[in-house]
Each structure stands twice: as structure tokens, then as C-alpha cells.
PDB file of N, CA and C in Angstrom:
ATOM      1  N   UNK A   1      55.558  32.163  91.891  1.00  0.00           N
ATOM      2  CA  UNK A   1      55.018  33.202  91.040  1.00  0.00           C
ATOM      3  C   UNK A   1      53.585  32.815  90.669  1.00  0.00           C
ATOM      4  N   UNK A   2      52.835  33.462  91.281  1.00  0.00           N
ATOM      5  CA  UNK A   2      51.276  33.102  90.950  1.00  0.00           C
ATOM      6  C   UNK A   2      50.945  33.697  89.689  1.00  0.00           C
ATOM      7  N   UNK A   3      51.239  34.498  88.989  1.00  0.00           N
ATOM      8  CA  UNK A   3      50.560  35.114  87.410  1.00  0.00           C
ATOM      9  C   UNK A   3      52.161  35.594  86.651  1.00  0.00           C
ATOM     10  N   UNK A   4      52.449  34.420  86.037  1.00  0.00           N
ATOM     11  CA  UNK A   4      53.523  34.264  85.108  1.00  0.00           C
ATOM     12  C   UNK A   4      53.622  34.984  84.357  1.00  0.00           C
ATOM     13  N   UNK A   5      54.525  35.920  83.213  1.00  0.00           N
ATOM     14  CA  UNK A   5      54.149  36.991  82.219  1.00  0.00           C
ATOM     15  C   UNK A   5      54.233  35.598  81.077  1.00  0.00           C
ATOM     16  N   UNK A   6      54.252  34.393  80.996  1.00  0.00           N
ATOM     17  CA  UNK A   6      54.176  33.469  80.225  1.00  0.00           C
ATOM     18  C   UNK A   6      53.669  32.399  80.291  1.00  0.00           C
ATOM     19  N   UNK A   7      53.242  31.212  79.278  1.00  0.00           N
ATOM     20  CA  UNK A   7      52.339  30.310  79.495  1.00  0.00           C
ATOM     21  C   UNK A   7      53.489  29.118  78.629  1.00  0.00           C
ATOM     22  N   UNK A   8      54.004  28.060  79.093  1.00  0.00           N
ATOM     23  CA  UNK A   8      54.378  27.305  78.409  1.00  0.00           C
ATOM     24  C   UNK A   8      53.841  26.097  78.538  1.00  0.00           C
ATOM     25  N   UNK A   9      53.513  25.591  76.777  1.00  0.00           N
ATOM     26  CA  UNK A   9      52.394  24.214  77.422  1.00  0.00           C
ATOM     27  C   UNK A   9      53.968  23.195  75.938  1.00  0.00           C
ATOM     28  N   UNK A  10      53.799  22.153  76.986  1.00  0.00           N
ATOM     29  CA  UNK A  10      54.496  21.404  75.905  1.00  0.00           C
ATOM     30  C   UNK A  10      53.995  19.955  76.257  1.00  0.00           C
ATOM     31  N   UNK A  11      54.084  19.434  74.906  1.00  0.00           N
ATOM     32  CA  UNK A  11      52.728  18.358  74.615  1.00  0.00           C
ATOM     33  C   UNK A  11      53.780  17.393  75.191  1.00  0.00           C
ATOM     34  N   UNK A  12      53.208  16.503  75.857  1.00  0.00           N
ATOM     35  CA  UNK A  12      53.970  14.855  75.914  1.00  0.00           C
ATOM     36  C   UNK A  12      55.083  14.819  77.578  1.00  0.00           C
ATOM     37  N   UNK A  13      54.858  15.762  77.994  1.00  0.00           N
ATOM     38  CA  UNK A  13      55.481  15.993  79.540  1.00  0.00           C
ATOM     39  C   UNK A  13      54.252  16.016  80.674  1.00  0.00           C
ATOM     40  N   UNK A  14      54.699  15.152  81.399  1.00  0.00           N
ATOM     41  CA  UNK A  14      53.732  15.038  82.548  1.00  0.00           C
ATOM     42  C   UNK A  14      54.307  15.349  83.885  1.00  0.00           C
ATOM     43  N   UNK A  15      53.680  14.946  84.850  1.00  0.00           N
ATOM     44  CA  UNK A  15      54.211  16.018  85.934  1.00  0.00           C
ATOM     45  C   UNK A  15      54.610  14.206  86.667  1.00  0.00           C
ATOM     46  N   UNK A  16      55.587  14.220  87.411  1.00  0.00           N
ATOM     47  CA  UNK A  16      55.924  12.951  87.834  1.00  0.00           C
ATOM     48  C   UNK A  16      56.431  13.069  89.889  1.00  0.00           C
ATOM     49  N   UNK A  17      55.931  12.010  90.480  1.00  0.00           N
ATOM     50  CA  UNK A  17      56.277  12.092  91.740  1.00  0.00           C
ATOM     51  C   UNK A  17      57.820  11.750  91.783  1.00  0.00           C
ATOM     52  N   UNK A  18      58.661  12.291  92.326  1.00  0.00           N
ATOM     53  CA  UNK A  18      60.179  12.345  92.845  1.00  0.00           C
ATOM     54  C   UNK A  18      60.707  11.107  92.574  1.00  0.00           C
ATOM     55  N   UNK A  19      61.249  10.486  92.286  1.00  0.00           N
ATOM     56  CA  UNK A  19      61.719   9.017  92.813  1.00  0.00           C
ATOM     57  C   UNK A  19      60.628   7.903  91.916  1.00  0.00           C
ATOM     58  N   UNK A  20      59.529   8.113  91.046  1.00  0.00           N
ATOM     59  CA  UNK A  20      58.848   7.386  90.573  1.00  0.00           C
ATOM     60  C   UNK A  20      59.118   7.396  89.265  1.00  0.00           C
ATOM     61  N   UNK A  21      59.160   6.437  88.738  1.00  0.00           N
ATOM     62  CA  UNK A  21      59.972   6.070  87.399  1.00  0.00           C
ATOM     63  C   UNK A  21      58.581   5.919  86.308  1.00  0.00           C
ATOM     64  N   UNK A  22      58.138   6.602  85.482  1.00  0.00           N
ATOM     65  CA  UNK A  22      57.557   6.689  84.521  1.00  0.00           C
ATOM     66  C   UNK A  22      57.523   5.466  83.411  1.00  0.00           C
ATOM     67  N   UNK A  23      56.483   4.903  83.078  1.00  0.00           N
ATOM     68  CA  UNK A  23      56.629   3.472  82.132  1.00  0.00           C
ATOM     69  C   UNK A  23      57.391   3.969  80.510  1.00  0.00           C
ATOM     70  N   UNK A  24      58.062   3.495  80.500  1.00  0.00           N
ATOM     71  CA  UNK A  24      58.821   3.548  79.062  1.00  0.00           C
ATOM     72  C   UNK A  24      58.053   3.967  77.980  1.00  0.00           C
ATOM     73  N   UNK A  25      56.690   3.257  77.836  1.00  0.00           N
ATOM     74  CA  UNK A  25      55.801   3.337  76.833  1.00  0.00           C
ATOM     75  C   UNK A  25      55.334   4.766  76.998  1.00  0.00           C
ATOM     76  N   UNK A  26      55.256   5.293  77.509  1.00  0.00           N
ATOM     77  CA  UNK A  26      54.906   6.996  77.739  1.00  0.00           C
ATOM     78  C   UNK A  26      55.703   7.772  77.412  1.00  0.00           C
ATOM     79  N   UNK A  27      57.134   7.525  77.632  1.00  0.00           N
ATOM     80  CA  UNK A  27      58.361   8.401  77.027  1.00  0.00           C
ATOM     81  C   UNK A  27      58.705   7.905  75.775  1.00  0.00           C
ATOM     82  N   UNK A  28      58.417   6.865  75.366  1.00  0.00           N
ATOM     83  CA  UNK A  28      59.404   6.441  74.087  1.00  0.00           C
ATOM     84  C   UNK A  28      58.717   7.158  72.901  1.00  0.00           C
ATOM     85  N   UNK A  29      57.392   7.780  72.840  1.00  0.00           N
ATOM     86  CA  UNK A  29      57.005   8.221  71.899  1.00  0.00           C
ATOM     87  C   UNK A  29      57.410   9.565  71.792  1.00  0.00           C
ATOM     88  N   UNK A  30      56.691  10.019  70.165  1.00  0.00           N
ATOM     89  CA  UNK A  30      56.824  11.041  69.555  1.00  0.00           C
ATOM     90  C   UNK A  30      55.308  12.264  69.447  1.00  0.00           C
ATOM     91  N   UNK A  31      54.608  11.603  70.114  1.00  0.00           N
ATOM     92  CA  UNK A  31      53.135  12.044  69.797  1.00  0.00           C
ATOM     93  C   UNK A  31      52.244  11.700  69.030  1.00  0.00           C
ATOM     94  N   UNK A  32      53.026  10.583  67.817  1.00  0.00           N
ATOM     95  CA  UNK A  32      51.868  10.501  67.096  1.00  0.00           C
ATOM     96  C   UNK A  32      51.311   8.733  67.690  1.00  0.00           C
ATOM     97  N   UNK A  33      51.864   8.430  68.639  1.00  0.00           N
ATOM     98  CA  UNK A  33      51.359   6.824  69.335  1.00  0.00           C
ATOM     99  C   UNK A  33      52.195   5.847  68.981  1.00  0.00           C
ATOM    100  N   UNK A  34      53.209   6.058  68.529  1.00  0.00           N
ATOM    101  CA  UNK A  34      54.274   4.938  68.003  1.00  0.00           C
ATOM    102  C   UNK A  34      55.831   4.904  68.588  1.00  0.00           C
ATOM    103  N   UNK A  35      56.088   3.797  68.956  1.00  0.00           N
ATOM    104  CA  UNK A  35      57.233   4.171  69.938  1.00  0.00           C
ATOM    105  C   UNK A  35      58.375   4.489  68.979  1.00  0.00           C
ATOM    106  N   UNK A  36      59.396   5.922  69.717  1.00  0.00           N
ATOM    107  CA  UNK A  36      60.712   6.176  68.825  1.00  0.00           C
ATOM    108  C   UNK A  36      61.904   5.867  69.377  1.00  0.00           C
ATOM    109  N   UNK A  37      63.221   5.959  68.628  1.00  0.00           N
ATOM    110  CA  UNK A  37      63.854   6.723  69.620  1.00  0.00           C
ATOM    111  C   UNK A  37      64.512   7.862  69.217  1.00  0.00           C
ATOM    112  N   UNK A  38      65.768   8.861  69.208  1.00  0.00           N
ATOM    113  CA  UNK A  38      65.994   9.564  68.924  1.00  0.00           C
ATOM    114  C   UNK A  38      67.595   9.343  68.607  1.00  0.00           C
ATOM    115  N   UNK A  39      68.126   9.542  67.448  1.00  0.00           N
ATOM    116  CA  UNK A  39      68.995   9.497  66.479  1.00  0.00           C
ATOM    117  C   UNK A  39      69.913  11.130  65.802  1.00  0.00           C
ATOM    118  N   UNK A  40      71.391  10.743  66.433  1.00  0.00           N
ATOM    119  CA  UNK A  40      71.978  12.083  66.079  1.00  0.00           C
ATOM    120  C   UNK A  40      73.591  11.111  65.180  1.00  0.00           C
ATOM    121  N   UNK A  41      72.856  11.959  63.902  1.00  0.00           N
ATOM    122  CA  UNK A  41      73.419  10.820  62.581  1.00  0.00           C
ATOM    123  C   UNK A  41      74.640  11.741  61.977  1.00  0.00           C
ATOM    124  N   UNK A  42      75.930  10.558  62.136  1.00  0.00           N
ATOM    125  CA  UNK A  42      77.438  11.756  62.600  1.00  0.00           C
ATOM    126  C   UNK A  42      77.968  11.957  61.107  1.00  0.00           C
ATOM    127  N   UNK A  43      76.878  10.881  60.318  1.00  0.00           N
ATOM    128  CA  UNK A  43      77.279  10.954  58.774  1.00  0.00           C
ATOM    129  C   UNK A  43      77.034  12.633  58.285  1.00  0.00           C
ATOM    130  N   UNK A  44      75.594  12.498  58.408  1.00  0.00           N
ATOM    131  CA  UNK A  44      75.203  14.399  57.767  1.00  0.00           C
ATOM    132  C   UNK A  44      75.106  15.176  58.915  1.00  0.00           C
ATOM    133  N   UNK A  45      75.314  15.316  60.848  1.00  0.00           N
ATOM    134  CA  UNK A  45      75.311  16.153  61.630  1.00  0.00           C
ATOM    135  C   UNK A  45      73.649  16.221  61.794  1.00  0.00           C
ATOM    136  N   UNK A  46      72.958  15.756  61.801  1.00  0.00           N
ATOM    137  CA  UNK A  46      71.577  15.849  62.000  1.00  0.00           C
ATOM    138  C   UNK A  46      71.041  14.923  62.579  1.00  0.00           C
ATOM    139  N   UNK A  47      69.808  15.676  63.725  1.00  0.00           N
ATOM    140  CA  UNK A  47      68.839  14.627  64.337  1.00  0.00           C
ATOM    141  C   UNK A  47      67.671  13.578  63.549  1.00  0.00           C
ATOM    142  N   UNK A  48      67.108  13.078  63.810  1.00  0.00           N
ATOM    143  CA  UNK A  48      65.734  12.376  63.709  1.00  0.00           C
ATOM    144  C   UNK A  48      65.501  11.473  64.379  1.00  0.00           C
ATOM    145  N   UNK A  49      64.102  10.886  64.712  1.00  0.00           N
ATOM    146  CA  UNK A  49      63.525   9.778  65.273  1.00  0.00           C
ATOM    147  C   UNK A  49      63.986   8.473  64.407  1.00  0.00           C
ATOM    148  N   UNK A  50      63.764   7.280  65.304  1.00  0.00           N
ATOM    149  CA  UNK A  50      63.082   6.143  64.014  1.00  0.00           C
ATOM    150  C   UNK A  50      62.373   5.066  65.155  1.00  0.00           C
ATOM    151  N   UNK A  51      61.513   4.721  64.334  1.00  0.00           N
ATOM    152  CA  UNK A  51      60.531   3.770  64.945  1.00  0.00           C
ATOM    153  C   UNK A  51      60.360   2.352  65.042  1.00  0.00           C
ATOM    154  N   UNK A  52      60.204   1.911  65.830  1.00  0.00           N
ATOM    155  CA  UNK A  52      60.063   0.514  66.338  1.00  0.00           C
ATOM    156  C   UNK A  52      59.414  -0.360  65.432  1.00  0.00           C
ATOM    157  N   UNK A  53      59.838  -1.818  64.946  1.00  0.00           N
ATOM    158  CA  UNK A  53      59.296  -2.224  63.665  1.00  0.00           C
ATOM    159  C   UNK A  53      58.147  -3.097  63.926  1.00  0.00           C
ATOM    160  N   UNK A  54      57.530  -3.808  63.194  1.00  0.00           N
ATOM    161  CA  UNK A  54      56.190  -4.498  63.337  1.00  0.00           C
ATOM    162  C   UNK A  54      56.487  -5.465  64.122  1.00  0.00           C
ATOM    163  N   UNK A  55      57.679  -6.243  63.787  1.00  0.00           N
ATOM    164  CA  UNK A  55      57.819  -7.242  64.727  1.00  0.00           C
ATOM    165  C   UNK A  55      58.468  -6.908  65.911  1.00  0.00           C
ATOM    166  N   UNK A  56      58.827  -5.635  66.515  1.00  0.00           N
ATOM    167  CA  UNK A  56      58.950  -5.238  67.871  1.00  0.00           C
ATOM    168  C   UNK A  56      60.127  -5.550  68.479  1.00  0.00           C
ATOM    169  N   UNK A  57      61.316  -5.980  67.485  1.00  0.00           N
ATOM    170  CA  UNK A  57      62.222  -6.850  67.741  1.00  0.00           C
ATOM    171  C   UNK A  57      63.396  -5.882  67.624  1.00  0.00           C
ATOM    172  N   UNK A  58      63.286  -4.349  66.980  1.00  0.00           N
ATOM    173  CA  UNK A  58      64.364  -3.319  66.824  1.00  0.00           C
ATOM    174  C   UNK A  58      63.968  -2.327  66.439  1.00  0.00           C
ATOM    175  N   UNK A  59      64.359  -0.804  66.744  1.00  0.00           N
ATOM    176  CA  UNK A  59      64.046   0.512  66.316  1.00  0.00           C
ATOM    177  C   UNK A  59      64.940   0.300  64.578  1.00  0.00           C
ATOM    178  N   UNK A  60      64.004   1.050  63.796  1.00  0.00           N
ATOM    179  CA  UNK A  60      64.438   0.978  62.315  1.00  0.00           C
ATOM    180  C   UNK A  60      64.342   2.025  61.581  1.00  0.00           C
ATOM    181  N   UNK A  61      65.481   2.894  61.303  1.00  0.00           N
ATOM    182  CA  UNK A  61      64.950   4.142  59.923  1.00  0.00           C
ATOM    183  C   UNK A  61      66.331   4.457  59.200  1.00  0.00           C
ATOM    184  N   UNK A  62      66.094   5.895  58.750  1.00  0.00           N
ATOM    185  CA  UNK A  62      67.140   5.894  57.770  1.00  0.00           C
ATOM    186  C   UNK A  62      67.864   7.637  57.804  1.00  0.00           C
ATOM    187  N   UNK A  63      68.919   7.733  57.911  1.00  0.00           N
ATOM    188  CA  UNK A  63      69.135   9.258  57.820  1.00  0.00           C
ATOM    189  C   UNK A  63      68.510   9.891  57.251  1.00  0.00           C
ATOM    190  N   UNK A  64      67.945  10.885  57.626  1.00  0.00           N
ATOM    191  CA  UNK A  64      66.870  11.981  56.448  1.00  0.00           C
ATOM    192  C   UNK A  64      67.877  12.375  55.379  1.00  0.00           C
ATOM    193  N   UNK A  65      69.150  12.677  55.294  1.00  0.00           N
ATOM    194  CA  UNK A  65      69.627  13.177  54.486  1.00  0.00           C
ATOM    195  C   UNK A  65      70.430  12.453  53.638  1.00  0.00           C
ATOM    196  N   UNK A  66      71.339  11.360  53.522  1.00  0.00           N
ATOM    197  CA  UNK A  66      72.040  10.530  52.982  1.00  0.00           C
ATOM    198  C   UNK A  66      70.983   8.984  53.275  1.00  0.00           C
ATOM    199  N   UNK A  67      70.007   9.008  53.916  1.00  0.00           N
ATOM    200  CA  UNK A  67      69.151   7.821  53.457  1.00  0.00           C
ATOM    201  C   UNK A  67      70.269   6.600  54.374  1.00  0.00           C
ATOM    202  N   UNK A  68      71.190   6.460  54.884  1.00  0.00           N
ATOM    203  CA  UNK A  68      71.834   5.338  55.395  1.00  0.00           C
ATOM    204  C   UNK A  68      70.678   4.910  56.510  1.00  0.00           C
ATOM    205  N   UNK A  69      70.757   3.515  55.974  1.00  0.00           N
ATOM    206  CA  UNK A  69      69.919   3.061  57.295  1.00  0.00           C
ATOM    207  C   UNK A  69      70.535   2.530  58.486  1.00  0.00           C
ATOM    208  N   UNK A  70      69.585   2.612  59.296  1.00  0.00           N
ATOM    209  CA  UNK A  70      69.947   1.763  60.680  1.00  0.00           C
ATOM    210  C   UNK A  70      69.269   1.026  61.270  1.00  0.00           C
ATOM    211  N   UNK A  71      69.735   0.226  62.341  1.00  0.00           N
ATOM    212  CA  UNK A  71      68.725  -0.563  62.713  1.00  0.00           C
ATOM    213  C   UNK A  71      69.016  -0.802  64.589  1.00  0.00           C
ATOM    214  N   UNK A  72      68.486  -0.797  65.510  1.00  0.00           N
ATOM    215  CA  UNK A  72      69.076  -0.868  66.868  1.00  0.00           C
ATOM    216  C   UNK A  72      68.007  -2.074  67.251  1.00  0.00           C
ATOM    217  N   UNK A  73      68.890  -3.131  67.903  1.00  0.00           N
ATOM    218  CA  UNK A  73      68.187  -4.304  68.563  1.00  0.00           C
ATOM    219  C   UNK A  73      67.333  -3.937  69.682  1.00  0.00           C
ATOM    220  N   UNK A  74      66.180  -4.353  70.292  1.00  0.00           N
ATOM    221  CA  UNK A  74      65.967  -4.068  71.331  1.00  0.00           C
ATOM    222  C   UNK A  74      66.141  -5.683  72.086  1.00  0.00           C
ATOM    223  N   UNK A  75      67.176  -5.045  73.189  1.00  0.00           N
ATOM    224  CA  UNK A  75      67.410  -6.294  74.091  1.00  0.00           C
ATOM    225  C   UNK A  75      66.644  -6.570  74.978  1.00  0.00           C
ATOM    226  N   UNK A  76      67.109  -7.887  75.569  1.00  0.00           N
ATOM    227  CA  UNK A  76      66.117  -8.272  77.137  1.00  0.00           C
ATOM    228  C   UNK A  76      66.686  -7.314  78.082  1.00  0.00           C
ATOM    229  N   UNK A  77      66.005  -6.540  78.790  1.00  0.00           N
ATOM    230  CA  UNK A  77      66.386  -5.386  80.201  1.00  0.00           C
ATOM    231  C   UNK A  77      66.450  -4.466  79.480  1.00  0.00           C
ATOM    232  N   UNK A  78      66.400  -4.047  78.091  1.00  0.00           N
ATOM    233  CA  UNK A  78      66.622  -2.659  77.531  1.00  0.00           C
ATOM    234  C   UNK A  78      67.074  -1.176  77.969  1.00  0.00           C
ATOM    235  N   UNK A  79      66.833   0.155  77.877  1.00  0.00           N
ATOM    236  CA  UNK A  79      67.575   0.935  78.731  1.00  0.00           C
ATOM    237  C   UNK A  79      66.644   1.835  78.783  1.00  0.00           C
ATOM    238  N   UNK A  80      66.128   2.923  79.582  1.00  0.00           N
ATOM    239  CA  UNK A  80      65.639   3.963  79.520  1.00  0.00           C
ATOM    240  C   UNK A  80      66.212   5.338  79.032  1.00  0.00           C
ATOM    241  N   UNK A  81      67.190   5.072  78.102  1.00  0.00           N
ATOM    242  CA  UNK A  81      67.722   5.837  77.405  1.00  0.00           C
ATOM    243  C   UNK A  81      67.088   6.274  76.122  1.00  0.00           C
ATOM    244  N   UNK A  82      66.942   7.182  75.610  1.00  0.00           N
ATOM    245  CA  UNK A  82      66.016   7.348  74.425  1.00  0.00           C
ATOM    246  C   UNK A  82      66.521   8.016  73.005  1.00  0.00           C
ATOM    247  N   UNK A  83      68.073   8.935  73.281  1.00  0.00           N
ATOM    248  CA  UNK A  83      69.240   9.275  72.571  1.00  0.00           C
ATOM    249  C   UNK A  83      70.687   8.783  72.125  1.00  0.00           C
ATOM    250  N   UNK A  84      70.167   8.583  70.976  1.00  0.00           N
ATOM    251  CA  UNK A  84      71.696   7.781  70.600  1.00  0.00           C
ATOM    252  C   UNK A  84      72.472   8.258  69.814  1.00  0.00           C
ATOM    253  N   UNK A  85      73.479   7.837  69.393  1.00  0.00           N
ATOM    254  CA  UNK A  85      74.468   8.511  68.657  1.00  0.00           C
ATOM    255  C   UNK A  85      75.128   7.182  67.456  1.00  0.00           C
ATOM    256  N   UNK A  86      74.667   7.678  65.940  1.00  0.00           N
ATOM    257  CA  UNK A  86      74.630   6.705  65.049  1.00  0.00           C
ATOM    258  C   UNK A  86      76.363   7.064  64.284  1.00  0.00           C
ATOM    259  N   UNK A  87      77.574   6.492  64.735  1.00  0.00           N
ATOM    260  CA  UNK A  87      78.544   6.527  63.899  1.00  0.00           C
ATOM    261  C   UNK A  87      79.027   6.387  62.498  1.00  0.00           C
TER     262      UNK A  87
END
């Protein structure tokens, strides 16, 4: 379709060759330059990010709504997974 009746621009997606694996540091963010990951919190049914801590050693935040915190290790070989599910 050469002249689309629509224009969709979405920030933080790049166009990738087949079979070529994208560096982590490019996906793990949120846009604002800080690595996340993404958190679906089974306490209140709701999403959010949380971000990687100073010492780089675990993703760290807190339910937006009941405030429970969490904390996820980051291991040696880590995963290219970026969605988790906080019990």
C-alpha cells in the first residue's frame, strides 16, 4: 500500500534485520534513558515499570497502588525477557 489512509509513528521501535537480535540496552528502556522492566502486580491487577538500581545489581520499585515493593536480581546470562509477573 503506497498512500496509507494512516500514519502510525511509535517512539522506541526500530526496524530490525530477520534473525538479528537487537542489544538489550535498546529494548530494556522506557524512553526516558533508563533501563526498565515491565511488572503486572497480581496484588492490585495493574501494570508498571521499575528500574534498574544504581548499583546495577537488580530491577527495583513498588506497586503504584498498594506501594509493595519488589526487587528482581539481575543474573549472570540474564534473559531477554522484559515482562514479568509479580505474585
Amino acid at each position: 500500500m503506497e498512500d496509507p489512509d494512516y500514519i502510525l509513528d511509535i517512539s522506541g521501535i526500530e526496524k530490525i534485520d530477520a534473525g538479528a537480535e537487537p542489544e538489550a540496552s535498546k529494548r530494556a528502556g522506557d524512553g526516558s534513558g533508563r533501563k526498565c522492566i515491565y511488572i503486572l502486580f497480581d496484588c492490585c491487577g495493574c501494570y508498571s515499570h521499575i528500574y534498574i538500581n544504581r548499583n546495577g545489581t537488580a530491577y527495583e520499585g513498588r506497586c503504584p497502588k498498594c506501594l509493595r515493593p519488589i526487587s528482581v536480581k539481575i543474573g549472570e546470562g540474564g534473559t531477554n525477557q522484559r515482562f514479568f509477573r509479580a505474585q
